[in-house]
C-alpha atoms as a PDB file:
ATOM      1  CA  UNK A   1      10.674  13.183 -47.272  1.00  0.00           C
ATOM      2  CA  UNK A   2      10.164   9.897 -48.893  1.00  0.00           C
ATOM      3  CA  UNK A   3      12.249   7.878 -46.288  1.00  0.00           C
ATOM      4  CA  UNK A   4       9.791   9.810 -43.706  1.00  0.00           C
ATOM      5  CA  UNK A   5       6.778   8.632 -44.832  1.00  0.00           C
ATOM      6  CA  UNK A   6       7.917   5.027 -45.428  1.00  0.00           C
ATOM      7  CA  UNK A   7       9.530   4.771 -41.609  1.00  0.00           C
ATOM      8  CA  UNK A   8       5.979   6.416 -40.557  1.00  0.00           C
ATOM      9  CA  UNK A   9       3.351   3.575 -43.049  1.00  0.00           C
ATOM     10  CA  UNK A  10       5.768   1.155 -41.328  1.00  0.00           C
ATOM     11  CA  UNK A  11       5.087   2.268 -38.054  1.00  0.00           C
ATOM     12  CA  UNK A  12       1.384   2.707 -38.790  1.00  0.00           C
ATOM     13  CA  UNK A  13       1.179  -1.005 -40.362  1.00  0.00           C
ATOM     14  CA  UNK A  14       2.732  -1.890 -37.073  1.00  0.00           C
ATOM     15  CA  UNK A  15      -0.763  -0.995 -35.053  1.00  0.00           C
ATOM     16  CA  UNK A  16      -3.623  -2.118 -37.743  1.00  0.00           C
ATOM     17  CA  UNK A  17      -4.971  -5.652 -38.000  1.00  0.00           C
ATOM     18  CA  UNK A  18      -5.361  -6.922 -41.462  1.00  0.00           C
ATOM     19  CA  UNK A  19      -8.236  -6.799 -42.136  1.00  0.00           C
ATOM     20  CA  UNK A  20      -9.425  -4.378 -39.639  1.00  0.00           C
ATOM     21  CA  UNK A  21     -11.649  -5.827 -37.456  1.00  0.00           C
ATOM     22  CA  UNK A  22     -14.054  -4.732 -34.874  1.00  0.00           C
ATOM     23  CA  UNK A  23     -12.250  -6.589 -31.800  1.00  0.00           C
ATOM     24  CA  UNK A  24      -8.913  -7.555 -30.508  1.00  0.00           C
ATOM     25  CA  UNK A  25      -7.168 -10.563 -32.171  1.00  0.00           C
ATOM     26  CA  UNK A  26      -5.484 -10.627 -28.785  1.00  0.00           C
ATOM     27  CA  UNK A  27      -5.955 -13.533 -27.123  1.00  0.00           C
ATOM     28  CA  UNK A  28      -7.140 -13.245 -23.550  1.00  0.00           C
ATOM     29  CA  UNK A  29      -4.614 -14.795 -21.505  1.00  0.00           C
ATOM     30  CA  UNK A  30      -5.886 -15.050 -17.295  1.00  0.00           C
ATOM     31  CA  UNK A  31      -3.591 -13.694 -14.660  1.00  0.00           C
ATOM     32  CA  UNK A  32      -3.392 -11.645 -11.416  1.00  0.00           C
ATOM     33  CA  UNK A  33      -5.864 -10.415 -10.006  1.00  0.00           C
ATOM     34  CA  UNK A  34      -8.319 -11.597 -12.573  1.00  0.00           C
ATOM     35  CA  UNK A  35     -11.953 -13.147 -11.336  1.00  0.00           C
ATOM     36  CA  UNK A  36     -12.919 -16.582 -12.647  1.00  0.00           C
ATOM     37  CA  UNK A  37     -16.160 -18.484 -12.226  1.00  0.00           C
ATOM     38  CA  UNK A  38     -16.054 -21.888 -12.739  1.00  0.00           C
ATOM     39  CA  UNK A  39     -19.134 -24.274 -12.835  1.00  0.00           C
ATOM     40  CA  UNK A  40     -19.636 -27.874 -13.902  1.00  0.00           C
ATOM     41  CA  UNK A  41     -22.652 -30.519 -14.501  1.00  0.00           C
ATOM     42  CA  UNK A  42     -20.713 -33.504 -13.455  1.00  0.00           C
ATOM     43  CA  UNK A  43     -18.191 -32.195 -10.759  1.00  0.00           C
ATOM     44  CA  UNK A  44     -20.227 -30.788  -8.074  1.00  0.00           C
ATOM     45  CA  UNK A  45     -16.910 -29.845  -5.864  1.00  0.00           C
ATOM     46  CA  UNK A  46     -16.125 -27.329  -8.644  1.00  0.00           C
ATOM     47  CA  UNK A  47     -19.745 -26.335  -9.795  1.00  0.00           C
ATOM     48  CA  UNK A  48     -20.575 -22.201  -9.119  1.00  0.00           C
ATOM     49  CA  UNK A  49     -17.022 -21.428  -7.521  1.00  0.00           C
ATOM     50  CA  UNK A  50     -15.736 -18.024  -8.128  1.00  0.00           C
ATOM     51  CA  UNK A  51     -12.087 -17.546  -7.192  1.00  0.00           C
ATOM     52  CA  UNK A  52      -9.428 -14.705  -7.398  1.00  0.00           C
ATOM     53  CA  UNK A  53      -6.404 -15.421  -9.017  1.00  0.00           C
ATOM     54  CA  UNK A  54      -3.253 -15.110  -6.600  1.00  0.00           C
ATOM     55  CA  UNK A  55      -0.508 -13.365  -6.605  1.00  0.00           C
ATOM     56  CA  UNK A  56       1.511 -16.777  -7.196  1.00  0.00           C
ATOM     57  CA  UNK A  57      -0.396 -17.423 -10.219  1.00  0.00           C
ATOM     58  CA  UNK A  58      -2.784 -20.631  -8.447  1.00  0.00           C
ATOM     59  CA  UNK A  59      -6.368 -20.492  -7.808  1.00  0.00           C
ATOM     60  CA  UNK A  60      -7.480 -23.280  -4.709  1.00  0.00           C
ATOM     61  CA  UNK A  61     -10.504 -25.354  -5.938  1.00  0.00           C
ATOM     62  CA  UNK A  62     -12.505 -27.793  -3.033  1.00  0.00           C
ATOM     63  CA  UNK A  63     -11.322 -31.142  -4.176  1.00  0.00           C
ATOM     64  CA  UNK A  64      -8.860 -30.528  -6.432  1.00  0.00           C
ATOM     65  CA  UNK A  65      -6.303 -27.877  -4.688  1.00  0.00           C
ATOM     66  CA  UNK A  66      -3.973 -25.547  -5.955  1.00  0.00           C
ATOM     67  CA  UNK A  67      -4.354 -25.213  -9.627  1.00  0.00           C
ATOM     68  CA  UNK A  68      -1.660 -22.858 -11.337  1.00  0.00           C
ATOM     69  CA  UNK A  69      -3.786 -20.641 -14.445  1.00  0.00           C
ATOM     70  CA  UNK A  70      -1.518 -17.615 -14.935  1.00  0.00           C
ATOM     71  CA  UNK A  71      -0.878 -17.072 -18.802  1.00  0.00           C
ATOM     72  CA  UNK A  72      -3.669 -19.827 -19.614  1.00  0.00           C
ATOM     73  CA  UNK A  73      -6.334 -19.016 -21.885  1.00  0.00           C
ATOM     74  CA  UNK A  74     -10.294 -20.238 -19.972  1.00  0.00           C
ATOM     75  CA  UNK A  75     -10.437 -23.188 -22.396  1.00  0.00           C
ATOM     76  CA  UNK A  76      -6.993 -24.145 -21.304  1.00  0.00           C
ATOM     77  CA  UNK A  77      -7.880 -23.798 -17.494  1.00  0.00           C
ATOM     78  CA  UNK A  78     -10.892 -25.935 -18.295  1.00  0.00           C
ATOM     79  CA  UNK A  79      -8.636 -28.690 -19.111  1.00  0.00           C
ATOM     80  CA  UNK A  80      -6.646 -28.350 -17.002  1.00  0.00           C
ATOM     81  CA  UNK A  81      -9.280 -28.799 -14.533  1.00  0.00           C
ATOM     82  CA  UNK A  82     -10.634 -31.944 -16.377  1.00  0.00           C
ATOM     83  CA  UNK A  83      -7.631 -33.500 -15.974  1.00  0.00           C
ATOM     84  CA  UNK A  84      -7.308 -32.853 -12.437  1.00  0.00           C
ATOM     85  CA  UNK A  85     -10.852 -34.141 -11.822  1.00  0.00           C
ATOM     86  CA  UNK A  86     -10.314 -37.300 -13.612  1.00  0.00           C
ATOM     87  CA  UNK A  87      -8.438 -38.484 -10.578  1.00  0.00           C
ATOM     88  CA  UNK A  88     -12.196 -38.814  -8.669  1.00  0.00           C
ATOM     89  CA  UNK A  89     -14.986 -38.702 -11.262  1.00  0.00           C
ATOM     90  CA  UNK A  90     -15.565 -40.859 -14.573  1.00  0.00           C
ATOM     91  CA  UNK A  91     -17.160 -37.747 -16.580  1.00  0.00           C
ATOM     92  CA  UNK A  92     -16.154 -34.562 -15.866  1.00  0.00           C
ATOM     93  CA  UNK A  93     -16.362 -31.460 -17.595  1.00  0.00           C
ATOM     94  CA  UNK A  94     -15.554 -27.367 -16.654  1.00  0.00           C
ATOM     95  CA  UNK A  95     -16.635 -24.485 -17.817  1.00  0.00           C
ATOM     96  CA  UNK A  96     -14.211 -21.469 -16.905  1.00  0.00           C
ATOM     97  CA  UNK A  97     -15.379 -17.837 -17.554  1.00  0.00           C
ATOM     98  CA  UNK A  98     -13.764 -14.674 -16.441  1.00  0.00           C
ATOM     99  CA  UNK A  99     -15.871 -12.100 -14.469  1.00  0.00           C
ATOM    100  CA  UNK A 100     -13.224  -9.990 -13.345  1.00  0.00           C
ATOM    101  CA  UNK A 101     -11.001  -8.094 -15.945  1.00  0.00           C
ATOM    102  CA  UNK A 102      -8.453  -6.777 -13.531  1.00  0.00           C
ATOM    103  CA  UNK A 103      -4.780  -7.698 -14.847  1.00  0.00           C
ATOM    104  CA  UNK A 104      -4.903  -6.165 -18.673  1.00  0.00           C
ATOM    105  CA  UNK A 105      -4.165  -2.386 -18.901  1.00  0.00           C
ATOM    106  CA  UNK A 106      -3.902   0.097 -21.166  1.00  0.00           C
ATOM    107  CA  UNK A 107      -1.346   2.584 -19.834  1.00  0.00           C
ATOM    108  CA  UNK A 108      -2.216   6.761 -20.011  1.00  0.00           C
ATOM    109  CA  UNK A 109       0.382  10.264 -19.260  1.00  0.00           C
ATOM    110  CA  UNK A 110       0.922  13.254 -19.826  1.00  0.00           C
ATOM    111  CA  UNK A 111      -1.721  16.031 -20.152  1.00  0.00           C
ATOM    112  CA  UNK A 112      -4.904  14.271 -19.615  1.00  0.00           C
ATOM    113  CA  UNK A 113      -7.569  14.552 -16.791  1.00  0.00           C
ATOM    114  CA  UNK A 114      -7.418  11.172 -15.671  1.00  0.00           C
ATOM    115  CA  UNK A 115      -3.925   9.748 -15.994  1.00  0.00           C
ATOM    116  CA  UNK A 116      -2.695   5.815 -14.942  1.00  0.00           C
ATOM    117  CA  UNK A 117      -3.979   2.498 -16.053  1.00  0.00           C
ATOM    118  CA  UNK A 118      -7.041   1.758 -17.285  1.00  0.00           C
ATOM    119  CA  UNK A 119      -8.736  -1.948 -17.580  1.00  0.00           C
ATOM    120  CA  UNK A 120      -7.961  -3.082 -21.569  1.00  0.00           C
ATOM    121  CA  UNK A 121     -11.987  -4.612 -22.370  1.00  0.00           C
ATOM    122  CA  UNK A 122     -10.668  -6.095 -25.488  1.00  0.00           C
ATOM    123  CA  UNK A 123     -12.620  -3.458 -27.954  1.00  0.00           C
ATOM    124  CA  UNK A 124     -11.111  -0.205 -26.668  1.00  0.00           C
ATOM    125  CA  UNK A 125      -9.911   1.705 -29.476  1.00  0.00           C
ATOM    126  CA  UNK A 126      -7.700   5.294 -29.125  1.00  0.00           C
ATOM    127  CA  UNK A 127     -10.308   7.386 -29.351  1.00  0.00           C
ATOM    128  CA  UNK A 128     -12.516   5.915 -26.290  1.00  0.00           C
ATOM    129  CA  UNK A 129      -9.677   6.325 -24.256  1.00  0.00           C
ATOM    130  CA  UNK A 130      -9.035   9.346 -25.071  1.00  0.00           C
ATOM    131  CA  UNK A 131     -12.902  10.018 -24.560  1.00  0.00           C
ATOM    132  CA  UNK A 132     -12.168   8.877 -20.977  1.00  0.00           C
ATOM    133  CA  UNK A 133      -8.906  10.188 -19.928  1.00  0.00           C
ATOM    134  CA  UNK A 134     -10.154  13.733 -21.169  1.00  0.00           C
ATOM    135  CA  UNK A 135      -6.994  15.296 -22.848  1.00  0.00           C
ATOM    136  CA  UNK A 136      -6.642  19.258 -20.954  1.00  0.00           C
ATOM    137  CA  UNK A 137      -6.194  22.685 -22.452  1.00  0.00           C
ATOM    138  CA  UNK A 138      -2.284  22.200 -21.573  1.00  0.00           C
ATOM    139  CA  UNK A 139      -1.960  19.238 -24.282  1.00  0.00           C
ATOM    140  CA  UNK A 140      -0.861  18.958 -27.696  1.00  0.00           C
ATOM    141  CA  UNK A 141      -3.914  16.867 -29.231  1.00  0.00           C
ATOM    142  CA  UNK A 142      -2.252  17.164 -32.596  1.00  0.00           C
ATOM    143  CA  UNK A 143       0.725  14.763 -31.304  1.00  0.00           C
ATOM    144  CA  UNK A 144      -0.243  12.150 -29.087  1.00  0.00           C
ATOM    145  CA  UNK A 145       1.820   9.105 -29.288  1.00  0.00           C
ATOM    146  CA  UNK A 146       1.237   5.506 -28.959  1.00  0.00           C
ATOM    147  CA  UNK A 147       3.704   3.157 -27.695  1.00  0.00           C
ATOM    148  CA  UNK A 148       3.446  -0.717 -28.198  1.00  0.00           C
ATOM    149  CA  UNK A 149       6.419  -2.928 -26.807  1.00  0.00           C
ATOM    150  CA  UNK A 150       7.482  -5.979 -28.035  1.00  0.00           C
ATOM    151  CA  UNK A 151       7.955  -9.046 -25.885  1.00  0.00           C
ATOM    152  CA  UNK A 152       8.886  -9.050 -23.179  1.00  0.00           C
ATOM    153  CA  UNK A 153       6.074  -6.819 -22.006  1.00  0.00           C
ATOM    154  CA  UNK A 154       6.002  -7.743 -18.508  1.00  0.00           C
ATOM    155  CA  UNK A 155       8.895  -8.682 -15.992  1.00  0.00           C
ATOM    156  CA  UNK A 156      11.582  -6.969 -17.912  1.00  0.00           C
ATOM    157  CA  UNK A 157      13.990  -8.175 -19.669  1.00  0.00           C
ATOM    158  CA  UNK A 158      18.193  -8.361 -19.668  1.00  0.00           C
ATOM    159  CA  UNK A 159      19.553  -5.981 -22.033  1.00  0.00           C
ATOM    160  CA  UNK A 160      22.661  -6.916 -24.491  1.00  0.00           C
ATOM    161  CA  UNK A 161      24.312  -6.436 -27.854  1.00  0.00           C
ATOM    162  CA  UNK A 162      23.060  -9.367 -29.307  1.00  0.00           C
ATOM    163  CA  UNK A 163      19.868 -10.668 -30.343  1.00  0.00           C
ATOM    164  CA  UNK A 164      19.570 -13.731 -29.050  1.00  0.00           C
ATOM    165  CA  UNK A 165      15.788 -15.047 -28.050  1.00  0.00           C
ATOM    166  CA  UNK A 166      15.916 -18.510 -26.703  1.00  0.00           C
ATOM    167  CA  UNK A 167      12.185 -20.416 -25.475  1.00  0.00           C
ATOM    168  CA  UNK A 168      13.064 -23.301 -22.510  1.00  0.00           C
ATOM    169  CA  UNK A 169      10.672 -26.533 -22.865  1.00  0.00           C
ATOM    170  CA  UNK A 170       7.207 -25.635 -22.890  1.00  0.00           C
ATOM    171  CA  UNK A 171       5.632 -25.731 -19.131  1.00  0.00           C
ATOM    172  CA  UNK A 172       3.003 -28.269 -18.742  1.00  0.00           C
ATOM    173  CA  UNK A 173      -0.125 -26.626 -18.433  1.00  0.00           C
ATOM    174  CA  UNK A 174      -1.676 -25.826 -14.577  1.00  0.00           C
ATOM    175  CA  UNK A 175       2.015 -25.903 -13.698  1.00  0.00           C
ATOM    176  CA  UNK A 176       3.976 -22.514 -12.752  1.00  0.00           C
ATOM    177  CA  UNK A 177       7.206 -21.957 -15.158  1.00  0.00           C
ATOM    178  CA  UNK A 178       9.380 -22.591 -12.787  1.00  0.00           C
ATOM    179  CA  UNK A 179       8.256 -26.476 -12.532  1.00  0.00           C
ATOM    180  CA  UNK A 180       8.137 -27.038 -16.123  1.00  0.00           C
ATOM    181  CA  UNK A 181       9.861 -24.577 -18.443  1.00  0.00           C
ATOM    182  CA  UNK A 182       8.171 -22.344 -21.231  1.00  0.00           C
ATOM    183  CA  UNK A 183       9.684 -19.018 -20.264  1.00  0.00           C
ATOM    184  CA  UNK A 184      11.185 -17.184 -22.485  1.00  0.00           C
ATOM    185  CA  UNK A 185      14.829 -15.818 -22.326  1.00  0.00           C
ATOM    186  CA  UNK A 186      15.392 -12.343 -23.907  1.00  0.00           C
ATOM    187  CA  UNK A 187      18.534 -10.929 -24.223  1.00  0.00           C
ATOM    188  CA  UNK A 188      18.167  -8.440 -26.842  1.00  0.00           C
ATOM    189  CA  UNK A 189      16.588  -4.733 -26.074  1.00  0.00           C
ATOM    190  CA  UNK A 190      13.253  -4.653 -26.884  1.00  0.00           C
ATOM    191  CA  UNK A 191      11.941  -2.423 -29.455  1.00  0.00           C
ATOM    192  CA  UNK A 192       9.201  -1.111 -29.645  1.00  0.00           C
ATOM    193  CA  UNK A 193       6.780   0.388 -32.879  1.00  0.00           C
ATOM    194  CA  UNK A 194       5.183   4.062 -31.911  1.00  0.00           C
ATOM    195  CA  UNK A 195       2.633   5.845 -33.767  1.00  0.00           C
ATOM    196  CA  UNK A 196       1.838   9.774 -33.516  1.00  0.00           C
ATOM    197  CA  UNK A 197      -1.801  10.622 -34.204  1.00  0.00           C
ATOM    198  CA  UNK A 198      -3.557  13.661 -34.377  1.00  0.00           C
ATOM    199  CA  UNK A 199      -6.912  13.840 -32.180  1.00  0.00           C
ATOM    200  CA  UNK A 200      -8.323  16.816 -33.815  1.00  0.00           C
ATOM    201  CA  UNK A 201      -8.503  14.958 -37.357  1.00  0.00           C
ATOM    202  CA  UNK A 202     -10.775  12.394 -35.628  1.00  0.00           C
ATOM    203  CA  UNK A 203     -12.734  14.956 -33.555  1.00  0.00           C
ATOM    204  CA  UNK A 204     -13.495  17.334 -36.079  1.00  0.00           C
ATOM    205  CA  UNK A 205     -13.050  15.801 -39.492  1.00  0.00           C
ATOM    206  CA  UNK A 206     -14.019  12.600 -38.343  1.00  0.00           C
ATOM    207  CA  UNK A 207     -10.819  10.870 -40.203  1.00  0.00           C
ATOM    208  CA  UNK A 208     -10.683   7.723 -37.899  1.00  0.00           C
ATOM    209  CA  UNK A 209      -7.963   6.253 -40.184  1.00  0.00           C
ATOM    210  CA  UNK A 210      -6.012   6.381 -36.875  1.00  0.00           C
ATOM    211  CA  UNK A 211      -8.538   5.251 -35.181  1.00  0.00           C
ATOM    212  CA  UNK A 212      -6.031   1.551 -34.039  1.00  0.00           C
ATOM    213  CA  UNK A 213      -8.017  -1.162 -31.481  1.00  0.00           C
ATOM    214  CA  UNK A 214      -5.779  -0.705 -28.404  1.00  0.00           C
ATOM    215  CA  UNK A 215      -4.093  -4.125 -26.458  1.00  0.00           C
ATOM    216  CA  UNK A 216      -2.673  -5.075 -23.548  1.00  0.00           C
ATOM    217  CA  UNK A 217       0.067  -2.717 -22.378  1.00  0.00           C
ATOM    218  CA  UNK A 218      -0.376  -0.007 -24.648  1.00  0.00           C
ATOM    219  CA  UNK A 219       0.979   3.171 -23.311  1.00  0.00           C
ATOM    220  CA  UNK A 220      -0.814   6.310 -24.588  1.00  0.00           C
ATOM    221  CA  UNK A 221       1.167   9.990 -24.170  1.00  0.00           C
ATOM    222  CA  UNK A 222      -0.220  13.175 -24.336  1.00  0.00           C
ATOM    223  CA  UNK A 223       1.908  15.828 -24.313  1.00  0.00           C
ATOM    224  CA  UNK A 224       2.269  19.341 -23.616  1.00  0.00           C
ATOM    225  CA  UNK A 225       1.694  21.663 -25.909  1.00  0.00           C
ATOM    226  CA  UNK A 226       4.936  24.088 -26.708  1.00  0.00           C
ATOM    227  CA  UNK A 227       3.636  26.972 -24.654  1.00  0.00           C
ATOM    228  CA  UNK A 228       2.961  24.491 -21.761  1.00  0.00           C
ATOM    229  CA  UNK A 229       5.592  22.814 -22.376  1.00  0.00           C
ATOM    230  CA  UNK A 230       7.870  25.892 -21.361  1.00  0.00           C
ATOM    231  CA  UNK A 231       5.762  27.051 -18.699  1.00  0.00           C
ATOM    232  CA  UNK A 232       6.183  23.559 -16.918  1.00  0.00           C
ATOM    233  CA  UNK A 233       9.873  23.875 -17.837  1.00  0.00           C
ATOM    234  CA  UNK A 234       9.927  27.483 -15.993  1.00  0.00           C
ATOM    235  CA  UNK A 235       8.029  25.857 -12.927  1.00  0.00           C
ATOM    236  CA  UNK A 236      10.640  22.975 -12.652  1.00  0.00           C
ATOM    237  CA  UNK A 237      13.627  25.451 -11.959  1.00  0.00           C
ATOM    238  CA  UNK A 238      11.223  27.772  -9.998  1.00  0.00           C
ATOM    239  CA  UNK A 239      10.582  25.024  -7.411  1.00  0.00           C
ATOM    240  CA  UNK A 240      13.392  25.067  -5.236  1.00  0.00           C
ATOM    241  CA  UNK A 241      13.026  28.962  -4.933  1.00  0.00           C
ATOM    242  CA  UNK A 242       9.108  28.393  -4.211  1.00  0.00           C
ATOM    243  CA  UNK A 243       9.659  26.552  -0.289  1.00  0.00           C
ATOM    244  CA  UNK A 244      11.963  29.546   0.523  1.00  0.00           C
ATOM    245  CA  UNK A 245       9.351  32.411  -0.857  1.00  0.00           C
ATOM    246  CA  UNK A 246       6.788  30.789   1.081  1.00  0.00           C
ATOM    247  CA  UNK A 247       8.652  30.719   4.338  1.00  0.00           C
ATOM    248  CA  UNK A 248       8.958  34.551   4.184  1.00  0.00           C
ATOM    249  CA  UNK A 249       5.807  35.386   3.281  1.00  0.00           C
ATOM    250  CA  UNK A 250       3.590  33.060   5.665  1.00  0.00           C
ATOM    251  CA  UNK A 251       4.539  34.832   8.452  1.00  0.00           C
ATOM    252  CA  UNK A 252       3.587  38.158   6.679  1.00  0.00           C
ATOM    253  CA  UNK A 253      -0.119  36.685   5.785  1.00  0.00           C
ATOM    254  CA  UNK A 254      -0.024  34.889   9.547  1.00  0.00           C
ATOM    255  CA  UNK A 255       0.074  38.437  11.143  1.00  0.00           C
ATOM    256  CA  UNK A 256      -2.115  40.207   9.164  1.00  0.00           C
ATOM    257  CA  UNK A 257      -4.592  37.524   9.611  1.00  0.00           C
ATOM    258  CA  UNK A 258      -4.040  37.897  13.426  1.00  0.00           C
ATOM    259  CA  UNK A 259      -4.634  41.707  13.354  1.00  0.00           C
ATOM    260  CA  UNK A 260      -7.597  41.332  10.974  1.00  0.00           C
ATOM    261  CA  UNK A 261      -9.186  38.915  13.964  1.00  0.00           C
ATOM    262  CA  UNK A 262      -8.846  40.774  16.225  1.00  0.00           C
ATOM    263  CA  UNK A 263     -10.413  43.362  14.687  1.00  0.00           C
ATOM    264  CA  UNK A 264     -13.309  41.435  14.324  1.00  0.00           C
ATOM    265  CA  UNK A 265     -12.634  42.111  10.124  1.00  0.00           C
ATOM    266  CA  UNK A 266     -13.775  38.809   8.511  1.00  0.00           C
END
């Protein structure tokens, strides 16, 4: 019992933010397909431009060109762009803001009304996702699990025995990796920390201990309950019989609905 509820504080420490804050200490990193407005005082050619980040990772600016921003931060794009513009003006400056939240997601299955991603705002805790997705009468509110990876938590990773994390040199920014480095190279298995809360303490006792601030790439399961869990059991070997039962009795219905018509029976 002890050894329980230590593995379970650790896994609990693994989600809350010291102190607890009201945001994200995630930092908001730009990428596919994210929005970005970018206007300037003393660059004209870049002043009230709003472009769509690429699949490739670039954004192309009049004046400047192709401009690679994937896994930059706005302040970093900005000077990245100040640099670039250097080449043409003698003061430049950029400001860089993101109006389209598209590539961060928060990741919901299982018994829910409204299961797949949803866009990660930076401030979305549990319980407003759970607010959204609208948990149904088949799930298990008392056990919903949350799943964080750890890096890498996009473009997978190569498995091995060994633990063995190596960085390349650091990519110079408004360059893609490729051209200068800074990728990292995993060859361990990633773990990853979950956390089983119950939504019915925070719904009706209010006990939002469990309440954690969500990030990027959180996936959020809610699962069936045990009675629903072995009626979707029962329904997984019945399908193969269902196609075959239907072929015998649509005929059956077919005819009767024939005779009925005819009939002039409604």
């Amino acid at each position: 019992m002890l050894l329980g509820c230590g593995s379970s504080a650790e896994r609990l420490r693994a989600f809350l933010q010291q102190p607890r804050s009201p945001v994200s200490a995630t930092e908001y990193r730009v990428l596919p397909p994210d929005i970005l407005t970018i206007s300037s005082l003393h660059v004209p050619d870049i002043n009230n431009v709003t472009e769509r980040v690429r699949p490739d990772g670039k954004i192309n600016l009049p004046l400047i060109g192709e401009v690679y921003v994937a896994d930059l931060t706005p302040k970093e794009i900005e000077d990245v762009l100040k640099k670039a513009a250097r080449e043409y003006y003698e003061q430049v400056d950029a400001t860089v803001r993101v109006v389209g939240y598209n590539s961060q997601k928060i990741y919901v299955f299982g018994q829910v009304g409204r299961p797949g991603p949803i866009p990660w705002t930076g401030c979305d805790t549990l319980l407003d996702v759970l607010a959204q997705v609208q948990p149904t009468t088949l799930s298990w509110p008392e056990k919903i699990s949350v799943v964080r990876g750890k890096p890498p938590q996009q473009g997978g990773y190569l498995p091995s025995k060994k633990r063995d994390k190596k960085k390349e040199p650091a990519a110079e920014p408004g360059k893609p990796p490729e051209e200068g480095g800074g990728q990292e190279v995993w060859k361990a298995e990633a773990k990853q920390a979950i956390m089983q809360v119950n939504m019915m303490k925070m719904v009706e006792k209010g006990d939002l201990s469990q309440n954690v601030l969500l990030r990027p790439n959180d996936v959020v399961y809610v699962p069936p309950n045990p009675l629903a869990a072995i009626g979707l059991a029962i329904q997984q070997i019945l399908m193969p019989i269902r196609p075959a039962a239907e072929t015998v009795t649509t005929p059956a219905y077919a005819a009767r609905a024939v005779t009925y018509g005819a009939a002039g029976v409604p």
